[in-house]
C-alpha atoms as a PDB file:
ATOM      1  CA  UNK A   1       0.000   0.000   0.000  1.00  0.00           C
ATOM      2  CA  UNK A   2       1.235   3.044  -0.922  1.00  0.00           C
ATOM      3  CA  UNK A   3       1.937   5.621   1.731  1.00  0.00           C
ATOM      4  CA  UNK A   4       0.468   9.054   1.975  1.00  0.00           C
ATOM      5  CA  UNK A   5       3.929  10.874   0.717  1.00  0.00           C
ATOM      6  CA  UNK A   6       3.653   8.600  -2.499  1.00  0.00           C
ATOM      7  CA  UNK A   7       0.446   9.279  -2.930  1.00  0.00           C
ATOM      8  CA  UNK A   8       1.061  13.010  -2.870  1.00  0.00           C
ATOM      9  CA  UNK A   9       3.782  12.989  -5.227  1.00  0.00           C
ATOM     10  CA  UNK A  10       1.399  10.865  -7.570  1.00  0.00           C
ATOM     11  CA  UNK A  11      -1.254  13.313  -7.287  1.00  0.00           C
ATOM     12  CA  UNK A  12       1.277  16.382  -7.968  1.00  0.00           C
ATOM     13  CA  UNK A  13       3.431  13.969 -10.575  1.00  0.00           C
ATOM     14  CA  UNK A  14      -0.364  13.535 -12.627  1.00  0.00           C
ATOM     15  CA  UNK A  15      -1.345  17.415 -12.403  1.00  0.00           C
ATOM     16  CA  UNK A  16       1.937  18.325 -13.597  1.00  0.00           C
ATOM     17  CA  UNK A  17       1.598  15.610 -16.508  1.00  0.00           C
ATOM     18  CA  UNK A  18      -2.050  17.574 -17.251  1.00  0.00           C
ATOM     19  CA  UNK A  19      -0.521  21.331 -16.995  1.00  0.00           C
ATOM     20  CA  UNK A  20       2.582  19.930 -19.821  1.00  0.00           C
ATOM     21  CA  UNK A  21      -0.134  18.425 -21.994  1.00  0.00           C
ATOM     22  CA  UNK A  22      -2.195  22.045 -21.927  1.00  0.00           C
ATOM     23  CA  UNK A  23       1.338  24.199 -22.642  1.00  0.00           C
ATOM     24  CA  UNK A  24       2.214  21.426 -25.415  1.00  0.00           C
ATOM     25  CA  UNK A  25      -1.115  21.647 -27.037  1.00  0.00           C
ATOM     26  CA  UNK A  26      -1.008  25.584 -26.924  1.00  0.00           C
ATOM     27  CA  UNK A  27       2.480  24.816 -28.407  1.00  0.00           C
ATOM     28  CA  UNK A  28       1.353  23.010 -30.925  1.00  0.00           C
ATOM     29  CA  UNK A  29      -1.871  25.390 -31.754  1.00  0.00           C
ATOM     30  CA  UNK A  30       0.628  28.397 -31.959  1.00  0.00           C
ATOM     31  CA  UNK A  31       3.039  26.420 -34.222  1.00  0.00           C
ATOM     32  CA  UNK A  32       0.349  25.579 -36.935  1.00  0.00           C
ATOM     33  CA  UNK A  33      -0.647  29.037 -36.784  1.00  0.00           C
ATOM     34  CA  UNK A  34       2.965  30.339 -37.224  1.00  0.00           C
ATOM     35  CA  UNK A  35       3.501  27.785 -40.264  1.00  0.00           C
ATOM     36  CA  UNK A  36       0.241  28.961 -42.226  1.00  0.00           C
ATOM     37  CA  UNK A  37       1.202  32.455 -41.942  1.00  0.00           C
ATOM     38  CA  UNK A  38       4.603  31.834 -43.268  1.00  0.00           C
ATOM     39  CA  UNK A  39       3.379  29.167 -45.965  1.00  0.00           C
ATOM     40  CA  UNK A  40       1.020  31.999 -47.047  1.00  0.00           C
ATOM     41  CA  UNK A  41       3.791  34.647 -47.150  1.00  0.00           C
ATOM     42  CA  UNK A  42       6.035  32.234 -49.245  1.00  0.00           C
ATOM     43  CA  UNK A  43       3.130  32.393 -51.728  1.00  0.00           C
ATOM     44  CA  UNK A  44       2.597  35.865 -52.059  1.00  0.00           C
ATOM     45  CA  UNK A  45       6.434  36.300 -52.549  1.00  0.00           C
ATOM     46  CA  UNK A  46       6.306  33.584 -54.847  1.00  0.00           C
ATOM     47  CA  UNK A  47       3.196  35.304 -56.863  1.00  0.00           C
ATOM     48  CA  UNK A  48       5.162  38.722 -56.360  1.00  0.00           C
ATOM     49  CA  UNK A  49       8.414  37.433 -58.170  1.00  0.00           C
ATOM     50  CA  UNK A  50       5.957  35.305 -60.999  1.00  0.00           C
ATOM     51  CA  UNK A  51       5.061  39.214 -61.643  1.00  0.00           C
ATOM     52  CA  UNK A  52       8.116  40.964 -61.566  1.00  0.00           C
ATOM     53  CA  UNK A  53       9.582  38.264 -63.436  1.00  0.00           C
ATOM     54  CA  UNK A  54       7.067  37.829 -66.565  1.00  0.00           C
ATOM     55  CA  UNK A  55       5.405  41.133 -66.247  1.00  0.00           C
ATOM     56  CA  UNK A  56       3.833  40.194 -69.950  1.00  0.00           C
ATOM     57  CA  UNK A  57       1.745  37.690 -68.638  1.00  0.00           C
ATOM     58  CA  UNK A  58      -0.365  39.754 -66.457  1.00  0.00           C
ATOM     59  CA  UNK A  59      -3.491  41.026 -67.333  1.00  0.00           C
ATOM     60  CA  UNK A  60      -4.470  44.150 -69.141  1.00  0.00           C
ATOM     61  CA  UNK A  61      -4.838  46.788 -66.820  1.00  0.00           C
ATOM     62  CA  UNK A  62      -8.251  48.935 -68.179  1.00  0.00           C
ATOM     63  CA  UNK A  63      -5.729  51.778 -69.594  1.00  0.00           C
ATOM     64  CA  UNK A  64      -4.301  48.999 -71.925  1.00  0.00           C
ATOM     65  CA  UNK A  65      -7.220  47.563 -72.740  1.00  0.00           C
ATOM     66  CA  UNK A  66      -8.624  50.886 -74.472  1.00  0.00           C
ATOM     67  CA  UNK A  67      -5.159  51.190 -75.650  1.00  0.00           C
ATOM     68  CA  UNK A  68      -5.302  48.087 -77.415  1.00  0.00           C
ATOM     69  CA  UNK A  69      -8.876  48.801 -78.198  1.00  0.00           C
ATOM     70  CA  UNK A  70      -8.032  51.629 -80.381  1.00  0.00           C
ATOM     71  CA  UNK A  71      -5.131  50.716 -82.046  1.00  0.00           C
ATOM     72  CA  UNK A  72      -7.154  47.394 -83.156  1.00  0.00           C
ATOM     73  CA  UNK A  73      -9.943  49.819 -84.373  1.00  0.00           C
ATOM     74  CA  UNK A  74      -7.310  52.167 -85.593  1.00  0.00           C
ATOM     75  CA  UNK A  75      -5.930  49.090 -87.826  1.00  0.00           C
ATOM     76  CA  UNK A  76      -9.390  47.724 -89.106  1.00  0.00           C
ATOM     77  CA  UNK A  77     -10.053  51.375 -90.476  1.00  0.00           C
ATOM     78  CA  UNK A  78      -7.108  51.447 -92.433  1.00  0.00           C
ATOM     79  CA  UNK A  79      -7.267  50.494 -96.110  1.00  0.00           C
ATOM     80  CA  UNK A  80      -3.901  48.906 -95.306  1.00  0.00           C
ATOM     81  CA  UNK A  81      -4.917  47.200 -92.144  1.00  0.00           C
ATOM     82  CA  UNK A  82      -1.532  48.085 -90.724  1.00  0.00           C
ATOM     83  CA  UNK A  83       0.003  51.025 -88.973  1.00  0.00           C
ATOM     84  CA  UNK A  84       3.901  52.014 -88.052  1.00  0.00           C
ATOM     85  CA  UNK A  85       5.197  52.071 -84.375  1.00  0.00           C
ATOM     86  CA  UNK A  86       5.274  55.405 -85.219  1.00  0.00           C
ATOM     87  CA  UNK A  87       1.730  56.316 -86.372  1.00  0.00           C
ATOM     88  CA  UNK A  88       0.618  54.237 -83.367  1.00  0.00           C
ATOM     89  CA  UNK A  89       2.762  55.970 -81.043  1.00  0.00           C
ATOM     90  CA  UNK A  90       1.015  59.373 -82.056  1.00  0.00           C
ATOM     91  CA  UNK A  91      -2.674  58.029 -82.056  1.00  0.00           C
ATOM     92  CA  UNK A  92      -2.070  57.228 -78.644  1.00  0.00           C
ATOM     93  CA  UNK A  93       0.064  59.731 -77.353  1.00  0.00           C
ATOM     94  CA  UNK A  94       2.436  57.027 -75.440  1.00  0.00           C
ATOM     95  CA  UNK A  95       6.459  56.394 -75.301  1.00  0.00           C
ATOM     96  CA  UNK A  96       7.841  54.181 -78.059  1.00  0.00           C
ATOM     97  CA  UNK A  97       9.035  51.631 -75.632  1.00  0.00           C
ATOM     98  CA  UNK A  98       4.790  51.737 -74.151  1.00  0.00           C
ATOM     99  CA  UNK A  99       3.801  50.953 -77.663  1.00  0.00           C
ATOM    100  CA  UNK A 100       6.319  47.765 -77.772  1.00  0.00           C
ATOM    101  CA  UNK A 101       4.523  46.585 -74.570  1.00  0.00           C
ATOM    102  CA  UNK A 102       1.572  46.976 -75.752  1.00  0.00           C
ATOM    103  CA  UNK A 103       2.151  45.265 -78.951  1.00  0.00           C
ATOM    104  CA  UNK A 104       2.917  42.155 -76.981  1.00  0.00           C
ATOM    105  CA  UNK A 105      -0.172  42.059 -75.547  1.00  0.00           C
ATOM    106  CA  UNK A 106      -1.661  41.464 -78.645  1.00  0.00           C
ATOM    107  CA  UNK A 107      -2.932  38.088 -79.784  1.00  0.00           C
ATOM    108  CA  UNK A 108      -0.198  37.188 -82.117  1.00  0.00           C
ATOM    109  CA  UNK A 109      -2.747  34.667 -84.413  1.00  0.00           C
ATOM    110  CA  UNK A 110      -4.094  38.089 -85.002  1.00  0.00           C
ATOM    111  CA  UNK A 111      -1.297  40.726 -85.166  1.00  0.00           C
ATOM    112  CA  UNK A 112       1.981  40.248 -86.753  1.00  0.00           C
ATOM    113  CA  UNK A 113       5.250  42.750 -86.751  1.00  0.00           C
ATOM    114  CA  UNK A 114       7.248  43.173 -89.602  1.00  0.00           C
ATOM    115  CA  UNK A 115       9.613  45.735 -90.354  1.00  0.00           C
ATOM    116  CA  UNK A 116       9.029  48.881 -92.973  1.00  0.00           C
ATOM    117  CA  UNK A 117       9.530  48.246 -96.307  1.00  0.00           C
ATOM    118  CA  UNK A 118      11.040  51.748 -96.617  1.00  0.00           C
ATOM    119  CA  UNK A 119      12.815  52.093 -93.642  1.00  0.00           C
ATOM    120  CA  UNK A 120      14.079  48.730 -92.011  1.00  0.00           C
ATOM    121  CA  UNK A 121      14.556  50.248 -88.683  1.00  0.00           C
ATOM    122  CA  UNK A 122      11.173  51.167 -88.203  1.00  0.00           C
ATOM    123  CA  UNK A 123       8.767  48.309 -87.689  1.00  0.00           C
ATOM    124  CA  UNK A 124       4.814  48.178 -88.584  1.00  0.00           C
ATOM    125  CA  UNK A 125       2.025  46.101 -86.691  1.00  0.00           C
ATOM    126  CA  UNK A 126      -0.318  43.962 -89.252  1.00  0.00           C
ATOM    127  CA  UNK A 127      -3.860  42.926 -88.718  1.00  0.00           C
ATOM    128  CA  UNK A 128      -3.482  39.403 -90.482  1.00  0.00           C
ATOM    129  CA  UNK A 129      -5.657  38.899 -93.114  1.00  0.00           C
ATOM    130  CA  UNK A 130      -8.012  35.867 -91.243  1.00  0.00           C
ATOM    131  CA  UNK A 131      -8.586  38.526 -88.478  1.00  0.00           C
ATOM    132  CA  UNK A 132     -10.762  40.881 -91.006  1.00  0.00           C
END
């Protein structure tokens, strides 16, 4: 039979045992916590770099869109269906290196670039024939 000493140090052995189990749950609660917030942050940054490093591939922002908008309607009212970097440049009122970006947001089964025939530096955006 166990004396009443033992039986105290049981007692105060077991509620120790129950206050470790709490703190190791809470532990455990605060770990899983800390791990989904840094999981999610390695996404974003993941998402952030995706962007920074194939900025083409986003979406048109709604400036762009009209952009595009117009040159396609610009290039459907020509007799020519095309239209120089140039001529595109002034329609919109942008930088030459905007108009580059914005010609690779074009669907290129629709739009092709080919350089002048009279000056080979300059190059001229083509509404392909199929597109009409």
């Amino acid at each position: 039979m166990a004396s009443k000493d033992e039986t105290e140090n049981i007692e105060q052995l077991r509620a120790e045992i129950a206050a470790l189990r709490i703190e190791l749950e809470n532990l455990r609660q605060k770990w899983d916590a800390d791990l989904e917030r840094v999981l999610q942050e390695i996404a974003y940054d993941r998402q952030r770099l995706a962007r920074l490093e194939h900025p083409e591939d986003r979406e048109p922002t709604p400036t762009e869109r009209a952009h595009l908008q117009r040159i396609e309607k610009h290039l459907k009212d020509s007799s020519r269906h095309a239209a120089s970097f140039a001529e595109i440049r002034g329609l919109l009122g942008v930088s030459p290196g905007r108009v580059s970006q914005l010609v690779r947001k074009l669907n290129p089964q629709r739009f092709e670039v080919k350089r002048s025939a009279a000056d080979h530096k300059a190059r001229v955006l083509v509404l392909r024939r199929s597109s009409l």
